[in-house]
N, C-alpha and C. Protein backbone atom coordinates (compact mmCIF):
# COMPACT_ATOMS: atom_id res chain seq x y z
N UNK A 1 -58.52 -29.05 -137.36
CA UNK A 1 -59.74 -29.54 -137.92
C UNK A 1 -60.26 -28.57 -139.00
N UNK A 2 -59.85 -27.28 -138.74
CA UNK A 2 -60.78 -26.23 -139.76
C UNK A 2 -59.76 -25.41 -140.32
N UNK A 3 -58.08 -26.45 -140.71
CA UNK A 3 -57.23 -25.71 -141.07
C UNK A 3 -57.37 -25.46 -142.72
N UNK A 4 -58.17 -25.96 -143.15
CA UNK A 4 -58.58 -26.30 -144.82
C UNK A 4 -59.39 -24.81 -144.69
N UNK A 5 -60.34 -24.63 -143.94
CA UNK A 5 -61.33 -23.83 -144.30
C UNK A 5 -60.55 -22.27 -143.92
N UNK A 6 -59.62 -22.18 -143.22
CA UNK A 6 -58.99 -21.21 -142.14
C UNK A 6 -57.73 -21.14 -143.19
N UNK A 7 -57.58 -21.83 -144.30
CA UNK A 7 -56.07 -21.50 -145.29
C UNK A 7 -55.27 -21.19 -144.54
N UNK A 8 -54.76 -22.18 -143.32
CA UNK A 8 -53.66 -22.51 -142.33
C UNK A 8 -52.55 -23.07 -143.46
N UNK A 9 -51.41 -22.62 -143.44
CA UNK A 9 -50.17 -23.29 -144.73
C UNK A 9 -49.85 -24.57 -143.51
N UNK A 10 -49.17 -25.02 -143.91
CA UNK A 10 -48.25 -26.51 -143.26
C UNK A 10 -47.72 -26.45 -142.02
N UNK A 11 -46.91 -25.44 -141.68
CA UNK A 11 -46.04 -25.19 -141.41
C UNK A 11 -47.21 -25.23 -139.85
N UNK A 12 -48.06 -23.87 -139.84
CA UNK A 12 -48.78 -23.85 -138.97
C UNK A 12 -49.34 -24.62 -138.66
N UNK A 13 -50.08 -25.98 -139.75
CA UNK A 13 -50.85 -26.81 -138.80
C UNK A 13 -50.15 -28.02 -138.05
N UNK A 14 -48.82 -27.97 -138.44
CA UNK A 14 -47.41 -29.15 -137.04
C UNK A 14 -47.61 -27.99 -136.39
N UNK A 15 -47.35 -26.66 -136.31
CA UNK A 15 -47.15 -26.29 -135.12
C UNK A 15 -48.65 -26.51 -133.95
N UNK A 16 -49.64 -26.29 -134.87
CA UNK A 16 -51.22 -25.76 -133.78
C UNK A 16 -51.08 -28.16 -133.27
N UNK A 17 -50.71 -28.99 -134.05
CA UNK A 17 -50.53 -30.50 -133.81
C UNK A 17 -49.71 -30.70 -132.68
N UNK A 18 -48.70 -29.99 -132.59
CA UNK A 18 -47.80 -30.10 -131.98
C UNK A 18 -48.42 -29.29 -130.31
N UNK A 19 -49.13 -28.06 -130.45
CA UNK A 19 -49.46 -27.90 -129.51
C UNK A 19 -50.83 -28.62 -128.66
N UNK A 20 -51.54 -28.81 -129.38
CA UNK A 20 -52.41 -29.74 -129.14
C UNK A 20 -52.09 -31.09 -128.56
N UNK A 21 -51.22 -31.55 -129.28
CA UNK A 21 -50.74 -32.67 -128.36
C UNK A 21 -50.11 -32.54 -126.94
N UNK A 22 -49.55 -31.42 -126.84
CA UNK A 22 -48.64 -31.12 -125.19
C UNK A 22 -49.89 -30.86 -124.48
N UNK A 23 -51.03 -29.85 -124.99
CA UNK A 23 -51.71 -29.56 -123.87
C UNK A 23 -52.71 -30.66 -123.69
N UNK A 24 -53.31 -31.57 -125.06
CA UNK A 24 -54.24 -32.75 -124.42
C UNK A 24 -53.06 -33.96 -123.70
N UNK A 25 -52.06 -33.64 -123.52
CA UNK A 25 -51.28 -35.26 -122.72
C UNK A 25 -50.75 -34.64 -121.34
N UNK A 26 -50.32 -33.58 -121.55
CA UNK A 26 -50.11 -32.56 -120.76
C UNK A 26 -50.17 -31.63 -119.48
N UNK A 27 -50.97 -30.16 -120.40
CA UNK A 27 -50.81 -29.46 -119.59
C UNK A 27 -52.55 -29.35 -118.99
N UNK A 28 -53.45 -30.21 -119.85
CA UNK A 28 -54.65 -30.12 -119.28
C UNK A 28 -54.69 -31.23 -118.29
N UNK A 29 -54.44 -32.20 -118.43
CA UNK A 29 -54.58 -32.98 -116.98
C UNK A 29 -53.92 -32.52 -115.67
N UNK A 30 -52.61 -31.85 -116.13
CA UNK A 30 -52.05 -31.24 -114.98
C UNK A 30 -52.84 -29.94 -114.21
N UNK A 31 -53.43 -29.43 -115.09
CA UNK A 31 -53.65 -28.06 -114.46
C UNK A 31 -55.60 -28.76 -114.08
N UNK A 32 -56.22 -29.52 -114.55
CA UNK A 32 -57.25 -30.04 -113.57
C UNK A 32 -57.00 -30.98 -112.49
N UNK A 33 -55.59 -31.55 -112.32
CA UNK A 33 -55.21 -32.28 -111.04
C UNK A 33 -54.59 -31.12 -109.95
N UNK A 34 -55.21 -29.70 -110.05
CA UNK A 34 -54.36 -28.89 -109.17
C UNK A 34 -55.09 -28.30 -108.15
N UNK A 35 -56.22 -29.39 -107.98
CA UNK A 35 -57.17 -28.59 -107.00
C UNK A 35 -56.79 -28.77 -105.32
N UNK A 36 -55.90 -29.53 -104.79
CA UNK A 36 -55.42 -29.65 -103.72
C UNK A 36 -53.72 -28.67 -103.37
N UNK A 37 -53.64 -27.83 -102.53
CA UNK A 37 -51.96 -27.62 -102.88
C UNK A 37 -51.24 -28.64 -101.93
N UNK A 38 -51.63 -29.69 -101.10
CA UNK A 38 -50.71 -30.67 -100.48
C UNK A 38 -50.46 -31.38 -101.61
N UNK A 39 -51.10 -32.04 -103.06
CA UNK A 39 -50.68 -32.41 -104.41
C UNK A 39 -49.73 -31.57 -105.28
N UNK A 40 -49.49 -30.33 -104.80
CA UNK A 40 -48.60 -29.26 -105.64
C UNK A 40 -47.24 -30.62 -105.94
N UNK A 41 -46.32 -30.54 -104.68
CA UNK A 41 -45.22 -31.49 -104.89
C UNK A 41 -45.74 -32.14 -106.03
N UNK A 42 -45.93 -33.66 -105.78
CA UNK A 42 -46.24 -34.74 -106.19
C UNK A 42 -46.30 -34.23 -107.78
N UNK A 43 -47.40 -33.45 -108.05
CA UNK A 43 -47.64 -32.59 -109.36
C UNK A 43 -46.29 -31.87 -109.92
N UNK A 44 -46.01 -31.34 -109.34
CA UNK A 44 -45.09 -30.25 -110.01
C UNK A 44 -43.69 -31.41 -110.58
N UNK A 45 -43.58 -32.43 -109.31
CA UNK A 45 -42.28 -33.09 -109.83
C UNK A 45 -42.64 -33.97 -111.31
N UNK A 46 -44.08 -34.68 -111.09
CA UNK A 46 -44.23 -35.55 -112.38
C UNK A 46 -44.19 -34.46 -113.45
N UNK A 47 -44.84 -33.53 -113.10
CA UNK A 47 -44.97 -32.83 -114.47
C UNK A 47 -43.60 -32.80 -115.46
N UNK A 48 -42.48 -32.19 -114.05
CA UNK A 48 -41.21 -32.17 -114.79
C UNK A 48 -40.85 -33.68 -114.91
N UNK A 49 -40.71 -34.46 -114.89
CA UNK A 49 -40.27 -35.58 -115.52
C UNK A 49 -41.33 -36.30 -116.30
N UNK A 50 -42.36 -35.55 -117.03
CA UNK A 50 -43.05 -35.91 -117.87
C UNK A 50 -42.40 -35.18 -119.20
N UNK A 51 -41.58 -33.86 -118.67
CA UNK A 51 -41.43 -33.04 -119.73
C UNK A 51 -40.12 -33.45 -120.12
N UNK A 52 -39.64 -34.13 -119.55
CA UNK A 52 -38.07 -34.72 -119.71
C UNK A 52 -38.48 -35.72 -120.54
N UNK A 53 -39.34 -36.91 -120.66
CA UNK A 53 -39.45 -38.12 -121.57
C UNK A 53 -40.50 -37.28 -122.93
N UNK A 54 -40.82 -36.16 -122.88
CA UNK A 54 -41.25 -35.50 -123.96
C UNK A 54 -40.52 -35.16 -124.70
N UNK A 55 -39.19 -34.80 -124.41
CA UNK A 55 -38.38 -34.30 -125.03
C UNK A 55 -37.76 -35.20 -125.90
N UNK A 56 -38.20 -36.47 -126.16
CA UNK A 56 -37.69 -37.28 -126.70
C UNK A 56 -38.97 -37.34 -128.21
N UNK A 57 -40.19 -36.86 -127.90
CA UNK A 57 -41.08 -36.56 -128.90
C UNK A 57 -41.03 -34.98 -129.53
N UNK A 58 -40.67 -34.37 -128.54
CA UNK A 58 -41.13 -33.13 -129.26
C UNK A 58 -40.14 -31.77 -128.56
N UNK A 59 -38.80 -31.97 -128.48
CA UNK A 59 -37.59 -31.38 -127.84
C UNK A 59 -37.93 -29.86 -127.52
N UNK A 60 -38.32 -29.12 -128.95
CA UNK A 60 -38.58 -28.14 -128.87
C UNK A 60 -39.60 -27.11 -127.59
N UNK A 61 -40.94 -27.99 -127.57
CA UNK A 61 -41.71 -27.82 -126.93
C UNK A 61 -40.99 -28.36 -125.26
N UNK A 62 -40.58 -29.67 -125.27
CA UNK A 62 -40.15 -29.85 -123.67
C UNK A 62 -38.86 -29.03 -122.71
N UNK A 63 -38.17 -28.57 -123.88
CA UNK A 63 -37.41 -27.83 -123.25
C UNK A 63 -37.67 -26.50 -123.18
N UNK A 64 -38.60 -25.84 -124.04
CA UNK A 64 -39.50 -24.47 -123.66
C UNK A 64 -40.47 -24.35 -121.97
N UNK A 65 -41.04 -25.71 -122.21
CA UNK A 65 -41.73 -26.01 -120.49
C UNK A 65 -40.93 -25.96 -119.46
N UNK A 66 -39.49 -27.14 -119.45
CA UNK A 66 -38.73 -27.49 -118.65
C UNK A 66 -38.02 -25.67 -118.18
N UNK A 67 -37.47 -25.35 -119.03
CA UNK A 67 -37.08 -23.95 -118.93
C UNK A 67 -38.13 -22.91 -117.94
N UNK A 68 -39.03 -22.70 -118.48
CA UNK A 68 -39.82 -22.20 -117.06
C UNK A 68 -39.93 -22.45 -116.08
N UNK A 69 -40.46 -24.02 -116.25
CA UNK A 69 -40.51 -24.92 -114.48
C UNK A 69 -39.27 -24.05 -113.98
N UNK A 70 -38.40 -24.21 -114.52
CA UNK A 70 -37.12 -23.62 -113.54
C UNK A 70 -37.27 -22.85 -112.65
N UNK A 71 -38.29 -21.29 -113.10
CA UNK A 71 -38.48 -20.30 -111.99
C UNK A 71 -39.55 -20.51 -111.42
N UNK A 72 -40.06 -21.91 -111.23
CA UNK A 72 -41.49 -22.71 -110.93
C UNK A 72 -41.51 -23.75 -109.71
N UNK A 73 -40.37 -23.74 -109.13
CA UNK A 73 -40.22 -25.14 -108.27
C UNK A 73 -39.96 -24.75 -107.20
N UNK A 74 -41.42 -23.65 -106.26
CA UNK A 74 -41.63 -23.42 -105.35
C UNK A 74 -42.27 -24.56 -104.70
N UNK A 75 -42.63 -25.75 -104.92
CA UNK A 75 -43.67 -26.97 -104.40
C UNK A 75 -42.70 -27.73 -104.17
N UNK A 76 -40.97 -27.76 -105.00
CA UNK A 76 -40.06 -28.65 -104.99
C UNK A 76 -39.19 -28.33 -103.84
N UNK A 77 -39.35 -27.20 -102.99
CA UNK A 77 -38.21 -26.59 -101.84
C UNK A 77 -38.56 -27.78 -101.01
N UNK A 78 -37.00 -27.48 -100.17
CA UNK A 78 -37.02 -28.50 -98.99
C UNK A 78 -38.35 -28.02 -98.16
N UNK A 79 -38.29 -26.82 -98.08
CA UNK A 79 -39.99 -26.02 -97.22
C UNK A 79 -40.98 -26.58 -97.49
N UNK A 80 -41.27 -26.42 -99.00
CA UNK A 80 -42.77 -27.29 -98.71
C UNK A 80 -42.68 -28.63 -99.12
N UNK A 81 -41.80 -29.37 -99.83
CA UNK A 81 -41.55 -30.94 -99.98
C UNK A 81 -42.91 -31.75 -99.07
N UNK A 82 -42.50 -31.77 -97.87
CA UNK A 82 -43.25 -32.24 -96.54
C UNK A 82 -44.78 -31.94 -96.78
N UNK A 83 -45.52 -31.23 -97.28
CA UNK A 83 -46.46 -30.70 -97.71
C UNK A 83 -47.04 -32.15 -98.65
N UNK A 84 -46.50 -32.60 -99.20
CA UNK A 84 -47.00 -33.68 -100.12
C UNK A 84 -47.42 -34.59 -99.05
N UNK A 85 -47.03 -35.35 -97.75
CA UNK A 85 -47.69 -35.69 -96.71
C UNK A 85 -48.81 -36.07 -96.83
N UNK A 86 -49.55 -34.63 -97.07
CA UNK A 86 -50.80 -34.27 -96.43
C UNK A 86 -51.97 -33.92 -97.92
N UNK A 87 -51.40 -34.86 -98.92
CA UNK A 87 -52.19 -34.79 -100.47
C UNK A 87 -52.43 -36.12 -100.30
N UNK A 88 -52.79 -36.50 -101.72
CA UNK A 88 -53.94 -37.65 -101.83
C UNK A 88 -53.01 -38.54 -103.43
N UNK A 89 -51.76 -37.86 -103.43
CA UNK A 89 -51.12 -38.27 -105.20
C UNK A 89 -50.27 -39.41 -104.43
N UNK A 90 -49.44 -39.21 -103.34
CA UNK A 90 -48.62 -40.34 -103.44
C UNK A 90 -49.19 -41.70 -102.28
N UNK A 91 -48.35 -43.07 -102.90
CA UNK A 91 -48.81 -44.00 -102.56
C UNK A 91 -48.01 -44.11 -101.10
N UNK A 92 -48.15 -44.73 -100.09
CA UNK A 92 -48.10 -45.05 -98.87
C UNK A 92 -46.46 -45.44 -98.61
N UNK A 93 -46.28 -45.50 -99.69
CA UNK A 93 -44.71 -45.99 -99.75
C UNK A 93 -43.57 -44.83 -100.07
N UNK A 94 -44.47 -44.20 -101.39
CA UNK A 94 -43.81 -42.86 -101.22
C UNK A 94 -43.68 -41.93 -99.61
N UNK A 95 -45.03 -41.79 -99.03
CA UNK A 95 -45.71 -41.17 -98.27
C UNK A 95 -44.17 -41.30 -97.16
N UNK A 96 -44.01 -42.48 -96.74
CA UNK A 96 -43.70 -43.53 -95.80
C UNK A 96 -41.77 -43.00 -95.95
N UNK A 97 -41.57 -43.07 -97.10
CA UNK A 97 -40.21 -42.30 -97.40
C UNK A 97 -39.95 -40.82 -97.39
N UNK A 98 -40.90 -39.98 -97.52
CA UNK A 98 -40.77 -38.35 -97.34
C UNK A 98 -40.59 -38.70 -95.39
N UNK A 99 -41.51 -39.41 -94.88
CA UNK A 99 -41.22 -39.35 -93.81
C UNK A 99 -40.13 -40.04 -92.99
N UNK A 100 -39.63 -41.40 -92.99
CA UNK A 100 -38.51 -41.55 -92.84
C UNK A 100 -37.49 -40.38 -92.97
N UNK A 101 -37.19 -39.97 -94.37
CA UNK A 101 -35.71 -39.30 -94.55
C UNK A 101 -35.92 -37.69 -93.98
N UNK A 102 -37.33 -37.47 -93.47
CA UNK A 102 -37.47 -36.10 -92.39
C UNK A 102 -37.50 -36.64 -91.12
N UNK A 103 -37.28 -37.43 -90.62
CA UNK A 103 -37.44 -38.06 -89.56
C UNK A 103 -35.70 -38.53 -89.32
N UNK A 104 -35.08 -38.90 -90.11
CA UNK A 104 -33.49 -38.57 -89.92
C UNK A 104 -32.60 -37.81 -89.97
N UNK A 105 -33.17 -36.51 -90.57
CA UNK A 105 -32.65 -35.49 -90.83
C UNK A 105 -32.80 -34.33 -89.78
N UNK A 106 -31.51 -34.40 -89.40
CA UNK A 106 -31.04 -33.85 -88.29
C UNK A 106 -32.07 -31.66 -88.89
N UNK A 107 -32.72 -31.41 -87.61
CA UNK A 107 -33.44 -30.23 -87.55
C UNK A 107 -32.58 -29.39 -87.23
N UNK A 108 -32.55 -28.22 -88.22
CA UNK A 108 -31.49 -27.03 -87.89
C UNK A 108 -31.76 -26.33 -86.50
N UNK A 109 -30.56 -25.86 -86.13
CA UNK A 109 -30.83 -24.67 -84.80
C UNK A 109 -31.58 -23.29 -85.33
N UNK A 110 -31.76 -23.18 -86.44
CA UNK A 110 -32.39 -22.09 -86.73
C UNK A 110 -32.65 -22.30 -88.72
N UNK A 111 -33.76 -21.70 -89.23
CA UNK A 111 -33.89 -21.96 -90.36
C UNK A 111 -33.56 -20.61 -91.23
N UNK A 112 -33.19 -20.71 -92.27
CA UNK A 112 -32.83 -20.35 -93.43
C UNK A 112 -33.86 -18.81 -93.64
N UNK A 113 -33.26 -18.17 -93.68
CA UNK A 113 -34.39 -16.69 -94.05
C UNK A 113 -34.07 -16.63 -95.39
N UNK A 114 -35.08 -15.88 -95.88
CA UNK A 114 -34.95 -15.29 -97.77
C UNK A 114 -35.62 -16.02 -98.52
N UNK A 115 -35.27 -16.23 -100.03
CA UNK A 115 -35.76 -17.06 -101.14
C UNK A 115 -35.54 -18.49 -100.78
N UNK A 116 -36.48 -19.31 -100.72
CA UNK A 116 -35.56 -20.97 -101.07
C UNK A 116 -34.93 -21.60 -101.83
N UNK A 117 -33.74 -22.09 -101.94
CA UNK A 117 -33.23 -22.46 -103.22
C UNK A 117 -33.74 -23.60 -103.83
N UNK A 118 -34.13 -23.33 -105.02
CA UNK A 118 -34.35 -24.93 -105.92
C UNK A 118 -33.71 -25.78 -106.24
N UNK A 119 -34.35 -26.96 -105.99
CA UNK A 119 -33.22 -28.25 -106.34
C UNK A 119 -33.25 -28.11 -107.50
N UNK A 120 -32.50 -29.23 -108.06
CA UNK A 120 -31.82 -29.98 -109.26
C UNK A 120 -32.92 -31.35 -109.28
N UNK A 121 -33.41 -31.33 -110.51
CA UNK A 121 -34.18 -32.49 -110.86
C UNK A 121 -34.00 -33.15 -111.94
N UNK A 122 -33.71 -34.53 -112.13
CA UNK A 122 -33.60 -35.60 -112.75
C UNK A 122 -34.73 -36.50 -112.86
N UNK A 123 -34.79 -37.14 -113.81
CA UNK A 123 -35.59 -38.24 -114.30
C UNK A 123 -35.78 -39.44 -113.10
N UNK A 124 -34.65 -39.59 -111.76
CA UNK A 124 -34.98 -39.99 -111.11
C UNK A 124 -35.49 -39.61 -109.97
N UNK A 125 -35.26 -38.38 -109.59
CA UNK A 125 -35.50 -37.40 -108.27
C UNK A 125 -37.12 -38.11 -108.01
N UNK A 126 -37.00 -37.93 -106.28
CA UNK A 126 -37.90 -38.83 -105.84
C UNK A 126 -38.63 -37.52 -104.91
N UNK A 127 -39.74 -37.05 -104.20
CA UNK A 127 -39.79 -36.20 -103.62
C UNK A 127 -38.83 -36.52 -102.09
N UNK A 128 -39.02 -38.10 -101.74
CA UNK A 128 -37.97 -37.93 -100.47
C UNK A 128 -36.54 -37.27 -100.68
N UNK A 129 -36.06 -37.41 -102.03
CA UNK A 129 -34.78 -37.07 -102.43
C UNK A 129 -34.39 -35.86 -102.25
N UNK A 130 -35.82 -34.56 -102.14
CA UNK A 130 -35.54 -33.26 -101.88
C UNK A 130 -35.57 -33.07 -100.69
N UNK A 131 -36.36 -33.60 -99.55
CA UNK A 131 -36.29 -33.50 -98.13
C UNK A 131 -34.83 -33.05 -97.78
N UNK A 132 -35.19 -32.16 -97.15
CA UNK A 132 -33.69 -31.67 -96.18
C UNK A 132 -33.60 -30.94 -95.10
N UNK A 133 -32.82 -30.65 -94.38
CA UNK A 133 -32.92 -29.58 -93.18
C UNK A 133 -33.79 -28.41 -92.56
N UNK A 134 -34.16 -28.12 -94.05
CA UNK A 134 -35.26 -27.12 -93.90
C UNK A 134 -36.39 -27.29 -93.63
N UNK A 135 -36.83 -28.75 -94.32
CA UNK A 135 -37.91 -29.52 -94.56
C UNK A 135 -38.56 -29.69 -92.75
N UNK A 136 -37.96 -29.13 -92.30
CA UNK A 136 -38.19 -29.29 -90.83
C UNK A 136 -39.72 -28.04 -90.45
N UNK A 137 -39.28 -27.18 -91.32
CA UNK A 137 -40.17 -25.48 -91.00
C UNK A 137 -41.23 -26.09 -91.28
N UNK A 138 -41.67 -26.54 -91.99
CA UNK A 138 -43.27 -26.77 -92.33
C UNK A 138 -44.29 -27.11 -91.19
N UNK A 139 -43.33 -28.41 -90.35
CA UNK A 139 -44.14 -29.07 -89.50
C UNK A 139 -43.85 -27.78 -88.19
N UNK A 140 -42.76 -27.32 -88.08
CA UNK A 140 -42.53 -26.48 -86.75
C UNK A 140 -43.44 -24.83 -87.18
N UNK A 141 -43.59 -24.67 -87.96
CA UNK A 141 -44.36 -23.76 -88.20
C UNK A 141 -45.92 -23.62 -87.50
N UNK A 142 -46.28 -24.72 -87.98
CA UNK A 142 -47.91 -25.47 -87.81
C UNK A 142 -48.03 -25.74 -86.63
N UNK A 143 -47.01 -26.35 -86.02
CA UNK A 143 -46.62 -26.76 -84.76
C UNK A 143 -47.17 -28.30 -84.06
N UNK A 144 -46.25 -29.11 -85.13
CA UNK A 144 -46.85 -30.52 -85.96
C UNK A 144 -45.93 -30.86 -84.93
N UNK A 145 -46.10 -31.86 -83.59
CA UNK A 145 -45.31 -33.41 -83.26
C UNK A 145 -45.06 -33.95 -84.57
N UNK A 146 -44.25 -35.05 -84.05
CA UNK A 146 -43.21 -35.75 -85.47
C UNK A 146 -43.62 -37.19 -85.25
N UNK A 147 -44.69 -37.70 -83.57
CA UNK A 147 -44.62 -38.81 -83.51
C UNK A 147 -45.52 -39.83 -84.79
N UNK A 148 -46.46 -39.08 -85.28
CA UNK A 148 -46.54 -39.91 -86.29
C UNK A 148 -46.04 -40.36 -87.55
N UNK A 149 -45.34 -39.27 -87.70
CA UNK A 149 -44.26 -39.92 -88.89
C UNK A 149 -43.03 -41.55 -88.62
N UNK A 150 -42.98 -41.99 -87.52
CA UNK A 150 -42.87 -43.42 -87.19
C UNK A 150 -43.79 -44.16 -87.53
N UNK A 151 -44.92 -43.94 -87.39
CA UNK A 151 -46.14 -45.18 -87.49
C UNK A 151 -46.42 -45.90 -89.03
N UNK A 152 -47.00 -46.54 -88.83
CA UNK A 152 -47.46 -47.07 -90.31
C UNK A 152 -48.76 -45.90 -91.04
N UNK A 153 -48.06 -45.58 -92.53
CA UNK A 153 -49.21 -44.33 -92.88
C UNK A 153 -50.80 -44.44 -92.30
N UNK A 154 -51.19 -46.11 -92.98
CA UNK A 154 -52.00 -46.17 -92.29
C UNK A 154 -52.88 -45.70 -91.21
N UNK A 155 -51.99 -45.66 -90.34
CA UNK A 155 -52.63 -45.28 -88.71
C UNK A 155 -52.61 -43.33 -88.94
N UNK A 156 -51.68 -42.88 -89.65
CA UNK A 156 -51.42 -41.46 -89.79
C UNK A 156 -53.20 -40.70 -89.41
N UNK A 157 -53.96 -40.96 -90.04
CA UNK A 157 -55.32 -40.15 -89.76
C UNK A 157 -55.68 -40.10 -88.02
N UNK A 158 -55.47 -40.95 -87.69
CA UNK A 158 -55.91 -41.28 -86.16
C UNK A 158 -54.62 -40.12 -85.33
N UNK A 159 -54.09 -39.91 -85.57
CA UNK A 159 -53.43 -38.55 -85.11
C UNK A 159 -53.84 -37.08 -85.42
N UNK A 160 -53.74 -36.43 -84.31
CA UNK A 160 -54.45 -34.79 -84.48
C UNK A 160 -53.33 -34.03 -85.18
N UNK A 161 -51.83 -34.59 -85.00
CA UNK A 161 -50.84 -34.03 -85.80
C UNK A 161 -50.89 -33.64 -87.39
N UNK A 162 -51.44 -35.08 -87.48
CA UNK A 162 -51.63 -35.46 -89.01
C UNK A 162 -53.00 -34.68 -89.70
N UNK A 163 -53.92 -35.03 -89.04
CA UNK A 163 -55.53 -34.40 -89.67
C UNK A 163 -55.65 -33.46 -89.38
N UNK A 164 -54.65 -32.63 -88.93
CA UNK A 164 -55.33 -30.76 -88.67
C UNK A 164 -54.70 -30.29 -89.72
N UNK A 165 -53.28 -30.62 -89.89
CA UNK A 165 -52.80 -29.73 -91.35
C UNK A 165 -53.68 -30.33 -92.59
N UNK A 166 -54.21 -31.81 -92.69
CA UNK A 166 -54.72 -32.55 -93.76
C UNK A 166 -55.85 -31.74 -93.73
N UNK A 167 -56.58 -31.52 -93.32
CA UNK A 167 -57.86 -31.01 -93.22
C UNK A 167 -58.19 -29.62 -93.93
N UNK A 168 -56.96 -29.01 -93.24
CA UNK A 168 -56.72 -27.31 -93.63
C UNK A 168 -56.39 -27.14 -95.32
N UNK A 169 -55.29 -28.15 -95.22
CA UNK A 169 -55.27 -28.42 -97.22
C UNK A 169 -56.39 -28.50 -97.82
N UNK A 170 -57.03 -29.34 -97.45
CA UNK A 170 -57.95 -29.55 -98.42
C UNK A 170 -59.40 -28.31 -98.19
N UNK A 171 -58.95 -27.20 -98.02
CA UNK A 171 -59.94 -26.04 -97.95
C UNK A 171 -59.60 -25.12 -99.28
């Protein structure tokens, strides 16, 4: 706006356009949708597959983002995956599939010590898609029964399983 008065050359005002556009489509809605961390998942995955169909506007910039996310996809581990549960981003169907495919997934005899490894994410990766073996620690940690993950989400609140970790998130 005040690149006339500020004798900004060309060059700089695509770049300050260019940034302006990532952070108003971006990185400001993302970083004011971050007030819950049971929304971390849900968040962290759209973000990256927001930055993947960016890259089709503005390569430079989406693969500078995408590149970080990389050492960023602590919300994406099988550990806290399950964590999205207990947010307010996904719809009942999503919800309904993180729990199914933890609910078939056979629980290790013992869990994984150290760093967690990060998945691999694609334009289609679903958060049930990261659920895995590990995805088990979250609830055994807390010391979460599993019987409501059968029920219809719906009914999910009417369980003490469900509303004690929900509750605690949202502090």
């Amino acid at each position: 706006m005040f690149a006339e008065q500020l004798e900004y050359d060309e060059e700089t005002v695509v770049k300050l356009e260019r940034l302006n556009l990532f952070l108003g489509l971006f990185y400001t809605p993302m970083w004011m949708s971050s007030t819950l961390a049971a929304d971390a998942p849900a968040n962290d995955l759209q973000f990256m597959k927001d930055m993947m169909k960016f890259k089709r506007t503005d390569p430079e910039i989406a693969q500078a983002v995408l590149q970080k996310l990389e050492n960023h996809k602590w919300y994406l581990t099988q550990e806290v995956v399950p964590f999205a549960l207990f947010g307010s981003r996904l719809s009942d169907k999503e919800k309904q599939d993180i729990a199914a495919k933890l609910h078939a997934t056979k629980k290790p005899d013992s869990f994984r010590r150290g760093k967690p490894m990060f998945p691999q994410v694609t334009a289609k990766t679903t958060l049930a898609d990261l659920v895995g073996p590990e995805s088990h620690l979250l609830l055994d940690t807390l010391g979460i029964e599993y019987d409501w993950l059968l029920q219809p989400v719906a009914t999910w609140p009417r369980s003490d399983d469900y509303s004690r970790p929900r509750n605690m998130s949202a502090m």
